[in-house]
C-alpha atoms as a PDB file:
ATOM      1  CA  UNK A   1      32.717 264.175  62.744  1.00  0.00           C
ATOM      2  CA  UNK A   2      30.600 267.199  63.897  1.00  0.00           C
ATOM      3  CA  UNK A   3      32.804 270.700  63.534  1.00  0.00           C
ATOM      4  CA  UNK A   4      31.527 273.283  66.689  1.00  0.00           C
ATOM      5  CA  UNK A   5      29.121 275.078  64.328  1.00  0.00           C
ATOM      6  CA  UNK A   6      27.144 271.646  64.094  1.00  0.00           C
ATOM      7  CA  UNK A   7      28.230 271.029  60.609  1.00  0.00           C
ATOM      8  CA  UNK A   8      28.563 267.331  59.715  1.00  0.00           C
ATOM      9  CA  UNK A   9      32.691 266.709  58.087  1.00  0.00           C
ATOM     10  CA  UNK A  10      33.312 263.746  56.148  1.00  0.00           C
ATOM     11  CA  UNK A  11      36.801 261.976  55.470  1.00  0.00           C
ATOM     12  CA  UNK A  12      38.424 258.703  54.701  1.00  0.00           C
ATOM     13  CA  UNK A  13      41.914 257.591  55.908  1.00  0.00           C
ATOM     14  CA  UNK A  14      43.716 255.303  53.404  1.00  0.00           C
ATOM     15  CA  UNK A  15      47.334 253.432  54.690  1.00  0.00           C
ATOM     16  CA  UNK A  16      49.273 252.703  58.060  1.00  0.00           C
ATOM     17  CA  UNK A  17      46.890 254.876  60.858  1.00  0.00           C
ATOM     18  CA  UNK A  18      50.678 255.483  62.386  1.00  0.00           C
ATOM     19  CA  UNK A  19      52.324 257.007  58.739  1.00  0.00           C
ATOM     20  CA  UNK A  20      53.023 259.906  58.387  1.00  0.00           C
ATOM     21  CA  UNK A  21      49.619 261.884  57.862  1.00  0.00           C
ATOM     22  CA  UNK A  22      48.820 263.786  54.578  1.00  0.00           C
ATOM     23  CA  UNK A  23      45.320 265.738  54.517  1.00  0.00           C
ATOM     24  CA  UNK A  24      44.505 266.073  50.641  1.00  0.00           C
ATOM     25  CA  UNK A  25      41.880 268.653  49.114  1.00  0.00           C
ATOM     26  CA  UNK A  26      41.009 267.007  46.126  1.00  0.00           C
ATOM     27  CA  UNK A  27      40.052 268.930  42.894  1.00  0.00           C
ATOM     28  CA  UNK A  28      36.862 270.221  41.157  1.00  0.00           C
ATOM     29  CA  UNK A  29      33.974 267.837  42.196  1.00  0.00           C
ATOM     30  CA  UNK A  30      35.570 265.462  43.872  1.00  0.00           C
ATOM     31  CA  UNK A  31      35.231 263.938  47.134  1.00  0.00           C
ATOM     32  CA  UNK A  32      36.867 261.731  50.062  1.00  0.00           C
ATOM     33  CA  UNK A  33      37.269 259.147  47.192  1.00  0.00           C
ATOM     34  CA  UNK A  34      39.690 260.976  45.770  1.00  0.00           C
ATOM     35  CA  UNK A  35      42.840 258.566  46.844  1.00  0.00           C
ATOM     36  CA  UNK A  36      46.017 256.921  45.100  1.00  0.00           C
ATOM     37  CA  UNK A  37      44.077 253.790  44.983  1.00  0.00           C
ATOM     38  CA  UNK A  38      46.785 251.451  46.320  1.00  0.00           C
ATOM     39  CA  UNK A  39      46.867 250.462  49.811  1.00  0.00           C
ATOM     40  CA  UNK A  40      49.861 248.548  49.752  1.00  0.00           C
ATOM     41  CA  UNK A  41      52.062 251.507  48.339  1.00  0.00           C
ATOM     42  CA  UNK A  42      50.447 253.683  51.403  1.00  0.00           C
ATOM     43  CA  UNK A  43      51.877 251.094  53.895  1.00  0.00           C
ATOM     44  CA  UNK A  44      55.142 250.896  51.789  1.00  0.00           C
ATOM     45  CA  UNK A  45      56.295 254.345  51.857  1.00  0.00           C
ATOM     46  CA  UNK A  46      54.455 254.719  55.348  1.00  0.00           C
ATOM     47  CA  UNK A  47      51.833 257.368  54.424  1.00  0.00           C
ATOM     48  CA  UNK A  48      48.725 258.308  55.986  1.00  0.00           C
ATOM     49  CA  UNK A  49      46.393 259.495  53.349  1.00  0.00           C
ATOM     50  CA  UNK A  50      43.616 261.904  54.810  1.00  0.00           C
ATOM     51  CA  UNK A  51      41.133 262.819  52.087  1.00  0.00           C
ATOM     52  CA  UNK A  52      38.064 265.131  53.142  1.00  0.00           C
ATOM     53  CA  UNK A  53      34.474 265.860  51.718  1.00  0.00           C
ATOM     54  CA  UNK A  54      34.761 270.204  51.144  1.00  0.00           C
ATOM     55  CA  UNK A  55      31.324 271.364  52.185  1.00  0.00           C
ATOM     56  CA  UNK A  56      28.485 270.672  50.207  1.00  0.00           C
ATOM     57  CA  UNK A  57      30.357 267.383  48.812  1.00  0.00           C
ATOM     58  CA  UNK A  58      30.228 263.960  49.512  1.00  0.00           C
ATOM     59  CA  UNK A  59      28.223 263.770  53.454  1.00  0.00           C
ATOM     60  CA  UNK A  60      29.930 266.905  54.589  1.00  0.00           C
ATOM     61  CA  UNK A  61      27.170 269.818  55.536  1.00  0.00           C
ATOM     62  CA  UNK A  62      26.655 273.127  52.870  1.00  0.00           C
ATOM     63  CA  UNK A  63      28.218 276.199  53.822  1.00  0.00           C
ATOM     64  CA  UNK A  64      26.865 278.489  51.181  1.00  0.00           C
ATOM     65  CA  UNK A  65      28.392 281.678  52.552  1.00  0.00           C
ATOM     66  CA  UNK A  66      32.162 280.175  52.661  1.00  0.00           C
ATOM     67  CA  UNK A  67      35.670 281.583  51.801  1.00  0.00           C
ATOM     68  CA  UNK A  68      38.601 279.716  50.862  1.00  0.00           C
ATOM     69  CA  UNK A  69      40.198 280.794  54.272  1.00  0.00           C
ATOM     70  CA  UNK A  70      37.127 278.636  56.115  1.00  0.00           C
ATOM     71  CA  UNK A  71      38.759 275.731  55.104  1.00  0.00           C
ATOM     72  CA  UNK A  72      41.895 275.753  57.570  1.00  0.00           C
ATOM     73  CA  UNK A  73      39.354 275.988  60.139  1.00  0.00           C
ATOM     74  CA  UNK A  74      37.943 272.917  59.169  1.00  0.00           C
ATOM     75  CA  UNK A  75      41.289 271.317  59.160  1.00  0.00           C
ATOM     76  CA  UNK A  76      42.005 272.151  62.528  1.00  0.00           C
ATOM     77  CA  UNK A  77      38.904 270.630  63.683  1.00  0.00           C
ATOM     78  CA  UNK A  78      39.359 267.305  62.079  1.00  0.00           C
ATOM     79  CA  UNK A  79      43.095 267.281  63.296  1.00  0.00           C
ATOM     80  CA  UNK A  80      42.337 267.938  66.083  1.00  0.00           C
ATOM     81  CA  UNK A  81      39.946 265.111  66.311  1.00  0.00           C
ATOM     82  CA  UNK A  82      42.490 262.676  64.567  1.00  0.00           C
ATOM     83  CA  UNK A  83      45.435 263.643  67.477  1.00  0.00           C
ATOM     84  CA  UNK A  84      46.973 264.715  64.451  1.00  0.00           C
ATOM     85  CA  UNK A  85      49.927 267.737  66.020  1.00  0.00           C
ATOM     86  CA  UNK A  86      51.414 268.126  62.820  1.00  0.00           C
ATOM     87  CA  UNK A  87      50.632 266.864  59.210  1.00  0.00           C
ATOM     88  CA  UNK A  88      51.740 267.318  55.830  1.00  0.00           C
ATOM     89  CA  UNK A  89      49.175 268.900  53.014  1.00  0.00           C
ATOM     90  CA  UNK A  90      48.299 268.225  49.113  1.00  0.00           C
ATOM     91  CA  UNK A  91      45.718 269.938  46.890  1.00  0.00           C
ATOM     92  CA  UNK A  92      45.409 268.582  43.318  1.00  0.00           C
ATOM     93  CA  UNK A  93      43.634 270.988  40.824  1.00  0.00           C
ATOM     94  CA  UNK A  94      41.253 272.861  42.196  1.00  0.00           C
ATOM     95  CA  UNK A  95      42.370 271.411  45.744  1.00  0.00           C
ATOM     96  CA  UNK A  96      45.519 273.286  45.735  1.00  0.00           C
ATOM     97  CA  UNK A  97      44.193 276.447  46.119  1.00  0.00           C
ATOM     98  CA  UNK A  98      42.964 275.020  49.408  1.00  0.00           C
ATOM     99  CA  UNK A  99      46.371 273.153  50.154  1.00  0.00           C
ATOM    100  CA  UNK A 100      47.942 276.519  50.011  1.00  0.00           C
ATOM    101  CA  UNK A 101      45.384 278.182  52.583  1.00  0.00           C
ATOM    102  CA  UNK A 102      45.793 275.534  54.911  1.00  0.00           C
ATOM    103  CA  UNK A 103      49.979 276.224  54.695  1.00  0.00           C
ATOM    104  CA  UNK A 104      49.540 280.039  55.178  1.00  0.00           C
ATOM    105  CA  UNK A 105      47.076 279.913  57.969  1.00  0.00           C
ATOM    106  CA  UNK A 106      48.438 276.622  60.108  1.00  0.00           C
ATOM    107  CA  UNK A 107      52.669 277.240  59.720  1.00  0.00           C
ATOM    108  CA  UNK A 108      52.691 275.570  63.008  1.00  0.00           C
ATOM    109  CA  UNK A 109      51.050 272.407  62.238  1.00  0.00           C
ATOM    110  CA  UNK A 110      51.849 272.197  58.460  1.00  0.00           C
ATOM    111  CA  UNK A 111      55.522 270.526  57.566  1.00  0.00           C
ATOM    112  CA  UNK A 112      55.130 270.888  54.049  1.00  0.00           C
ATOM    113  CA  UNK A 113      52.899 270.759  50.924  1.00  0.00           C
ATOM    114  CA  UNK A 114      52.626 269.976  47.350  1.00  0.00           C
ATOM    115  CA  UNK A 115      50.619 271.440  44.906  1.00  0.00           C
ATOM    116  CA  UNK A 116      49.349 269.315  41.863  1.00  0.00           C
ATOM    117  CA  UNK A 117      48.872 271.110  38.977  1.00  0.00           C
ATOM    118  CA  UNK A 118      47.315 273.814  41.651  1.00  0.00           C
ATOM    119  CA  UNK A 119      45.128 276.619  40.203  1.00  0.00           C
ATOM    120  CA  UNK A 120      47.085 279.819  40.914  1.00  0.00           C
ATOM    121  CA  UNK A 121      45.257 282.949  42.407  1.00  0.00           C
ATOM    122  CA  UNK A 122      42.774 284.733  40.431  1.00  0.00           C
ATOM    123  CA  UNK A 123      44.704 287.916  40.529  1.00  0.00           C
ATOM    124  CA  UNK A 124      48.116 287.106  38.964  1.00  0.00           C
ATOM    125  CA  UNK A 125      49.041 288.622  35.960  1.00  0.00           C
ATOM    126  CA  UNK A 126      47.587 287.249  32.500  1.00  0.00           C
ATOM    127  CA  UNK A 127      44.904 284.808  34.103  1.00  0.00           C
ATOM    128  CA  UNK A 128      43.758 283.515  31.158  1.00  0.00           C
ATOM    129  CA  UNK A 129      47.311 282.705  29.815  1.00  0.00           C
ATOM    130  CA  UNK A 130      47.295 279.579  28.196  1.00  0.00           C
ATOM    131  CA  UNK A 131      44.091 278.332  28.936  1.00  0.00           C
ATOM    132  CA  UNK A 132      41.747 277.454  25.645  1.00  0.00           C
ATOM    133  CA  UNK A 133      38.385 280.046  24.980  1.00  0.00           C
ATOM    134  CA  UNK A 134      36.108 277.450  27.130  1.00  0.00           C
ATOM    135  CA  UNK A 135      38.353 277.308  29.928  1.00  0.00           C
ATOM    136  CA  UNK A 136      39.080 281.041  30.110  1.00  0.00           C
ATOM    137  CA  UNK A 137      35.409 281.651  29.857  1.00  0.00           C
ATOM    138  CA  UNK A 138      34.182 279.360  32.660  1.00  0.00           C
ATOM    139  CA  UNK A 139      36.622 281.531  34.561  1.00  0.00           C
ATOM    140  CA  UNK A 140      35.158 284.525  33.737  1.00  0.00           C
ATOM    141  CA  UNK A 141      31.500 283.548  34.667  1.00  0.00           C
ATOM    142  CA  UNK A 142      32.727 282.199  38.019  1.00  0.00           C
ATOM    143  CA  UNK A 143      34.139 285.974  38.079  1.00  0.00           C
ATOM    144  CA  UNK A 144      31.538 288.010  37.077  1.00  0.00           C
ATOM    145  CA  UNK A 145      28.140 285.690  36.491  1.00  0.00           C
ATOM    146  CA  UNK A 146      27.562 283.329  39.341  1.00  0.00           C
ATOM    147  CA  UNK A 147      24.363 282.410  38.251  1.00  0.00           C
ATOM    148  CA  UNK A 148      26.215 280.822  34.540  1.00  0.00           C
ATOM    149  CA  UNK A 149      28.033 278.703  37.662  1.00  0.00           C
ATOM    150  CA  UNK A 150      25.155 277.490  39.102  1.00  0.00           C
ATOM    151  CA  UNK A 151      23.736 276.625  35.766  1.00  0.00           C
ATOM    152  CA  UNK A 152      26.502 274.832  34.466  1.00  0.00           C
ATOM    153  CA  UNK A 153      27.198 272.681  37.740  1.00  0.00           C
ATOM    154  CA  UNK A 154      23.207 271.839  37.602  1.00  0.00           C
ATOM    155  CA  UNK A 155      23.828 270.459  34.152  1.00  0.00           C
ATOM    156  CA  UNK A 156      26.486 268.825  35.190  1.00  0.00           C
ATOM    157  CA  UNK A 157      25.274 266.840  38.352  1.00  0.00           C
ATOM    158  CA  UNK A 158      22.125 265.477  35.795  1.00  0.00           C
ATOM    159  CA  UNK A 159      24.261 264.197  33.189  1.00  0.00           C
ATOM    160  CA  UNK A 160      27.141 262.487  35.538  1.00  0.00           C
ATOM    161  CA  UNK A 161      23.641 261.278  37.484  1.00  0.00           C
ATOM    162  CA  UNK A 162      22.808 259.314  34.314  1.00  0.00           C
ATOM    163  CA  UNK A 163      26.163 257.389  33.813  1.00  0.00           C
ATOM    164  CA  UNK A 164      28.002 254.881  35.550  1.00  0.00           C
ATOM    165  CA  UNK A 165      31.233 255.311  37.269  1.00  0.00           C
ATOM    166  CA  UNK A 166      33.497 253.620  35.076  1.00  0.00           C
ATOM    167  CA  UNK A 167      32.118 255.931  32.057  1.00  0.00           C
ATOM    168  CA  UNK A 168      32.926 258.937  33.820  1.00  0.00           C
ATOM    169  CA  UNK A 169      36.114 257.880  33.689  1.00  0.00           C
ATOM    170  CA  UNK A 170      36.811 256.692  30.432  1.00  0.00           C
ATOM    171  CA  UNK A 171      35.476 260.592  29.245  1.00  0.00           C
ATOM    172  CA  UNK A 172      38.015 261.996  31.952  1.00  0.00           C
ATOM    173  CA  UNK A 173      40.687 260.091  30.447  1.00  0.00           C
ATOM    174  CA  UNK A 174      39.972 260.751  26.483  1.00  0.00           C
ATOM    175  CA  UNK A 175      44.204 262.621  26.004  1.00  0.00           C
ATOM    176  CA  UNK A 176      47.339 261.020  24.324  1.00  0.00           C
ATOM    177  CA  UNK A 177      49.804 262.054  26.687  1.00  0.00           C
ATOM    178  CA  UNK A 178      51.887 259.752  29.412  1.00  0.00           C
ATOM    179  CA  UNK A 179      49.188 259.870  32.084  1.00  0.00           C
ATOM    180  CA  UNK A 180      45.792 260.002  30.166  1.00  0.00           C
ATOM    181  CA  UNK A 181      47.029 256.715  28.564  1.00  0.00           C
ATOM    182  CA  UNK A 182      47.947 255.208  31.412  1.00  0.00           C
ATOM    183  CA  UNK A 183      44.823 255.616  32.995  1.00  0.00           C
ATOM    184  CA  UNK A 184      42.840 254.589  29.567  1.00  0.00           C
ATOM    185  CA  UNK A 185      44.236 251.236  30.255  1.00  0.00           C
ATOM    186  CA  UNK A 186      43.501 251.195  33.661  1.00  0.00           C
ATOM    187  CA  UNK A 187      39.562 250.433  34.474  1.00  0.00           C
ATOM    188  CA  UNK A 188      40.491 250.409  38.252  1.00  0.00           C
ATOM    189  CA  UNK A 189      41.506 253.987  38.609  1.00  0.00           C
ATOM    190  CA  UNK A 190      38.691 254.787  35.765  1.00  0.00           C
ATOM    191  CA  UNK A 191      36.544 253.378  38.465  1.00  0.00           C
ATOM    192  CA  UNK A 192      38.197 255.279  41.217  1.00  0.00           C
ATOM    193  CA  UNK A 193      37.856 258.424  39.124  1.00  0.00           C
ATOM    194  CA  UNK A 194      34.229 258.084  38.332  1.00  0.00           C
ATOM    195  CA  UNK A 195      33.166 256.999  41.740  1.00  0.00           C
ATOM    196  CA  UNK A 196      35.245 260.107  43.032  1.00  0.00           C
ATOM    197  CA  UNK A 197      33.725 262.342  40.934  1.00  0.00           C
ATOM    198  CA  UNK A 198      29.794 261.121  41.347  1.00  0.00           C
ATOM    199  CA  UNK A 199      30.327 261.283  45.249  1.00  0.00           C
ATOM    200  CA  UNK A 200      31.226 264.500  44.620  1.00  0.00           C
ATOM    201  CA  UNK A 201      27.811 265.810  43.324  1.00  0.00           C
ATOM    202  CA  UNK A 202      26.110 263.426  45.636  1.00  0.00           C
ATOM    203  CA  UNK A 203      24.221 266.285  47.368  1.00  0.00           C
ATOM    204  CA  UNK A 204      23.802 267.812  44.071  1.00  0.00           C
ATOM    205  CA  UNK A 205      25.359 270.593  42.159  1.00  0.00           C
ATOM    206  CA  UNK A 206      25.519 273.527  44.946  1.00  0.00           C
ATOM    207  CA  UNK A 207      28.965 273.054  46.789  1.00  0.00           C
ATOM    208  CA  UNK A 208      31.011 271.987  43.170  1.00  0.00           C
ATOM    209  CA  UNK A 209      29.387 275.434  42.099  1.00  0.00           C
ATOM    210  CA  UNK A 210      30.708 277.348  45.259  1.00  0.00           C
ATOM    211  CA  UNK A 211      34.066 275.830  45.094  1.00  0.00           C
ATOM    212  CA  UNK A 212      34.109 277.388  41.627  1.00  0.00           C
ATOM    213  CA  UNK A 213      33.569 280.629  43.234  1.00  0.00           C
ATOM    214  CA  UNK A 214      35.811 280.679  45.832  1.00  0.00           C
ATOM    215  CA  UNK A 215      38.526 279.785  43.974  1.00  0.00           C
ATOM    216  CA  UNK A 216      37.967 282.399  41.700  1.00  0.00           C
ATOM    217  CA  UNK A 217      37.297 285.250  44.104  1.00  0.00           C
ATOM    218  CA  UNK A 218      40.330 286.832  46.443  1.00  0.00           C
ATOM    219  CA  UNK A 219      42.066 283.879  48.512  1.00  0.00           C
ATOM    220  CA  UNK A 220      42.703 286.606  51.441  1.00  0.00           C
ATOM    221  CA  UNK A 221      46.408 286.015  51.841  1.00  0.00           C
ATOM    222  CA  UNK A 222      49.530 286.268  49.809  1.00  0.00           C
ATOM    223  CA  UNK A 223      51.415 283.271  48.466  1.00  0.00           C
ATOM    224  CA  UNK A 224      54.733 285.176  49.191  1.00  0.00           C
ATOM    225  CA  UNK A 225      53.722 284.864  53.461  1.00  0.00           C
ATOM    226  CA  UNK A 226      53.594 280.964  53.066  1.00  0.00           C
ATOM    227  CA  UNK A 227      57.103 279.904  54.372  1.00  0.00           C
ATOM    228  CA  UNK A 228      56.297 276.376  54.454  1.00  0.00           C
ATOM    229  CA  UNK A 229      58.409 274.697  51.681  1.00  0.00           C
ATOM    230  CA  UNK A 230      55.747 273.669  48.592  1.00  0.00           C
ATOM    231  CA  UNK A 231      56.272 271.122  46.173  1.00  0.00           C
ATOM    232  CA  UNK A 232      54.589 272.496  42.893  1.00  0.00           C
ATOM    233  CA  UNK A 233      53.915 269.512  40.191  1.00  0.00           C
ATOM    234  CA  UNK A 234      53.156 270.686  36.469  1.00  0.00           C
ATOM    235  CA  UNK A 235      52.493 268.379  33.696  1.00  0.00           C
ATOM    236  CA  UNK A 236      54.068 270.362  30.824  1.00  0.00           C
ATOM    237  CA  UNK A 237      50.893 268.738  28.446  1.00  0.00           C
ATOM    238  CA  UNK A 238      48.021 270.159  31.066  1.00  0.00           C
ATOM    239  CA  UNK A 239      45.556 272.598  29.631  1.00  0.00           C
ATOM    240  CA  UNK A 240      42.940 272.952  32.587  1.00  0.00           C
ATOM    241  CA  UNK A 241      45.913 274.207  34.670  1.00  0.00           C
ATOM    242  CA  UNK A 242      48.348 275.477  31.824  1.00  0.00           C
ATOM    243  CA  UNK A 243      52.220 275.164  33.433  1.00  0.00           C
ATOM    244  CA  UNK A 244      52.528 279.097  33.040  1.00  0.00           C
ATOM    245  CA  UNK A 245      50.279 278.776  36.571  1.00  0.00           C
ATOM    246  CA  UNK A 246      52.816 276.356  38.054  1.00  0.00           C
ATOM    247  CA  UNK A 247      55.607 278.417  36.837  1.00  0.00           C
ATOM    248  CA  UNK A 248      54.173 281.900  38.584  1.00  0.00           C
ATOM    249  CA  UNK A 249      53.131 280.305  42.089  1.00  0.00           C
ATOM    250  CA  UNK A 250      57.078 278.668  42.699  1.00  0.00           C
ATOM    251  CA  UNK A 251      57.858 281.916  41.332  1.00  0.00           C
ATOM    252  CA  UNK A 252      56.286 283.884  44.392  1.00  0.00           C
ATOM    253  CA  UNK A 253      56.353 281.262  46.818  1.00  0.00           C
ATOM    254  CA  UNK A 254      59.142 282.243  48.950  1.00  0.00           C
ATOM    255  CA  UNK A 255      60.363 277.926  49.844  1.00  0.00           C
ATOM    256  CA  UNK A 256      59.060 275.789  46.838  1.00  0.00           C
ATOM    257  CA  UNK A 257      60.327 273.213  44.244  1.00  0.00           C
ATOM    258  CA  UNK A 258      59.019 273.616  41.176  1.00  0.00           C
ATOM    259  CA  UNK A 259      58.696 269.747  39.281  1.00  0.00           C
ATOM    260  CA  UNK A 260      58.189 270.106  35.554  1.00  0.00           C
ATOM    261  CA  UNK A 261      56.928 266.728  34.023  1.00  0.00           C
ATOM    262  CA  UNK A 262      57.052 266.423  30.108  1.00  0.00           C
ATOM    263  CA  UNK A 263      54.634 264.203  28.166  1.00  0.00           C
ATOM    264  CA  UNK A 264      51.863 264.498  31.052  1.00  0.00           C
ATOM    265  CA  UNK A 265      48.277 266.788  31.176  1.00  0.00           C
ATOM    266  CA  UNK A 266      46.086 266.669  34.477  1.00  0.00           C
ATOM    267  CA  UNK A 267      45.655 263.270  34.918  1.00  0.00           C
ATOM    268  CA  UNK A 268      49.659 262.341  36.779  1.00  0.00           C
ATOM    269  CA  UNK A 269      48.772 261.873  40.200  1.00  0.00           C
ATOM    270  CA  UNK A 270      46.986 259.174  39.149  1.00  0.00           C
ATOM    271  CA  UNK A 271      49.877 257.368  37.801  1.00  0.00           C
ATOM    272  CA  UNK A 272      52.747 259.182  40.068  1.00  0.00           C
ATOM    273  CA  UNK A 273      51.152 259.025  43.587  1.00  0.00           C
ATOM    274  CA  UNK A 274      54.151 257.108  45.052  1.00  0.00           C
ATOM    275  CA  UNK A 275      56.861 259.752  43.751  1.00  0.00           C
ATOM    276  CA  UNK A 276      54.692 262.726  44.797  1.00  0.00           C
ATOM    277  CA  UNK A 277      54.072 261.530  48.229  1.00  0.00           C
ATOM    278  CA  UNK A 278      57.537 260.285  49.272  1.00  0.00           C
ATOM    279  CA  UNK A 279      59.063 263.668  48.038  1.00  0.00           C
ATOM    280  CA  UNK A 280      56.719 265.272  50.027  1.00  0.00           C
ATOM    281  CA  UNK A 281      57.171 263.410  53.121  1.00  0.00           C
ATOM    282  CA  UNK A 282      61.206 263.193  53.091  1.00  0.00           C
ATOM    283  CA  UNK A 283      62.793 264.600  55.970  1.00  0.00           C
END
C-alpha cells in the first residue's frame, strides 16, 4: 500500500481474512516473513496474522529520520486500509518495543497485546543487567556510536548475502534449551527463519541499523500510560532479552500478565505460536 507521505508499506496476511486480526512487529532484521508458519493452526484458533515490512525492510520505503512513535502512524494507515476498527498487537524481540507504541498511542483501536521476550526501554534501571559483554556492548554503540551500528549491520547484510536460507537458520538455532532444539529439528521453520531474516536486509543494511537506534534511544511515552492489558512472554533460558527485562516491563505496566517459561531462550514463538496467540485473543 502507499502511506499519505508516498512511502511504499509492505505486509502479508496469514489465516481466515475474517479471524480475529493480529498486526505483529517482528524482531531485529526481520520482515513480513516473520509468521507462525502454519496455516491450518491460523484457521483453527481463527486468527488473522498481519505481519509488516518496518521501513527500510523487506519492500517497505526508508525513513531514515524515524522514531519509534512513527510506527503507530503507520499502523493506522494500513488498518485503515484493511477495514480493520480494532485489532490485537504482538512484537517479538526487538518488535515489542514497537507492539508497545502501537498500545500507548492507538487505546482505541488496540484490544490487547503481547510482548515476546520484548526489549524493555533503554532507560530502566540496570540496562545491561544480565545481558553477556557483547550484548551489553552492541547496546552501548547503538547509544553512543551510531556509526559502530552502521558498520556492524553492513557486515552483517554481506555475510547473510552469501548463505542460503536454511543456513541462517541452523546458526540461529545453535542452543540446548526446549525451543532451540525444537527448531534444530525442524528444517521448515529453519527455512522460515532464514528466509525471514534475508528479506529483512533485502534493501541492505540501513533500516536493521535504524531499528537498532530507535530502540535504543527514548521511546517518547511511559509504559505505566499503556492501559491496554499486555501479555509479557519470557523464556527463563533467553540471553538477548535476559527475563530481568520481562520482569521490569509487567512490573510498570499498569494491566499485564507476566508468562515465565522455564527451559526456553529466544527462539519459543517459534514452537508456542498457538498458545501465545489464543491467550492473546481470548475474550
Amino acid at each position: 500500500m502507499r502511506l499519505s507521505d508516498g512511502r511504499a508499506l509492505t505486509f502479508a496476511q496469514y489465516g481466515p481474512i475474517n479471524g480475529a486480526a493480529v498486526v505483529h512487529s517482528n524482531g531485529s532484521g526481520g520482515s513480513r516473513l516473520e509468521w507462525p508458519g502454519d496455516e491450518a493452526m491460523l484457521h483453527r484458533i481463527g486468527v488473522r496474522f498481519i505481519s509488516v515490512d518496518r521501513p527500510g525492510h523487506g519492500h517497505s520505503d526508508p525513513d531514515p529520520d524515524r522514531t519509534l512513535l512513527d510506527w503507530p502512524s503507520d499502523i493506522v494507515e494500513l488498518a485503515d486500509h484493511l477495514g480493520l476498527d480494532r485489532f490485537y498487537v504482538e512484537g517479538w524481540s526487538a518488535g515489542g518495543a514497537y507492539a508497545l507504541a502501537i498500545a500507548h498511542e492507538l487505546p482505541e483501536r488496540v484490544i490487547a497485546g503481547a510482548i515476546l521476550s520484548g526489549i524493555g526501554p533503554f532507560d530502566r534501571p540496570d540496562p545491561y543487567a544480565g545481558l553477556n559483554e557483547q550484548i551489553a556492548s552492541w547496546m552501548r554503540d547503538a547509544r553512543e556510536q551510531s556509526d559502530t551500528v552502521y558498520e556492524f549491520r553492513a557486515g552483517m547484510a554481506q555475510f547473510l548475502a552469501g548463505r542460503s536460507a536454511k543456513d541462517i537458520g541452523a546458526m540461529l538455532a545453535a542452543g540446548s534449551t526446549e525451543d532451540d532444539v525444537a527448531v534444530a529439528q525442524s528444517p521448515a521453520l529453519q527455512e522460515l527463519m532464514g528466509e525471514n531474516i534475508k528479506e529483512g536486509y533485502r534493501q541492505g543494511h540501513e533500516g536493521p541499523a535504524r531499528d537498532d537506534l530507535v530502540i535504543n534511544a527514548p521511546w517518547g511515552f511511559r509504559l505505566q500510560d499503556i492501559k491496554t492489558r499486555i501479555d509479557v512472554w519470557q523464556g527463563v533460558e533467553d540471553v538477548n532479552v535476559p527475563l530481568v527485562q520481562g520482569q521490569f516491563q509487567a512490573s510498570i505496566l499498569p494491566n499485564s500478565v507476566l508468562r515465565v517459561l522455564e527451559n526456553t531462550a529466544h527462539l519459543f514463538p517459534l514452537v508456542r505460536w498457538e498458545e501465545i496467540l489464543t491467550t492473546l485473543t481470548r475474550p
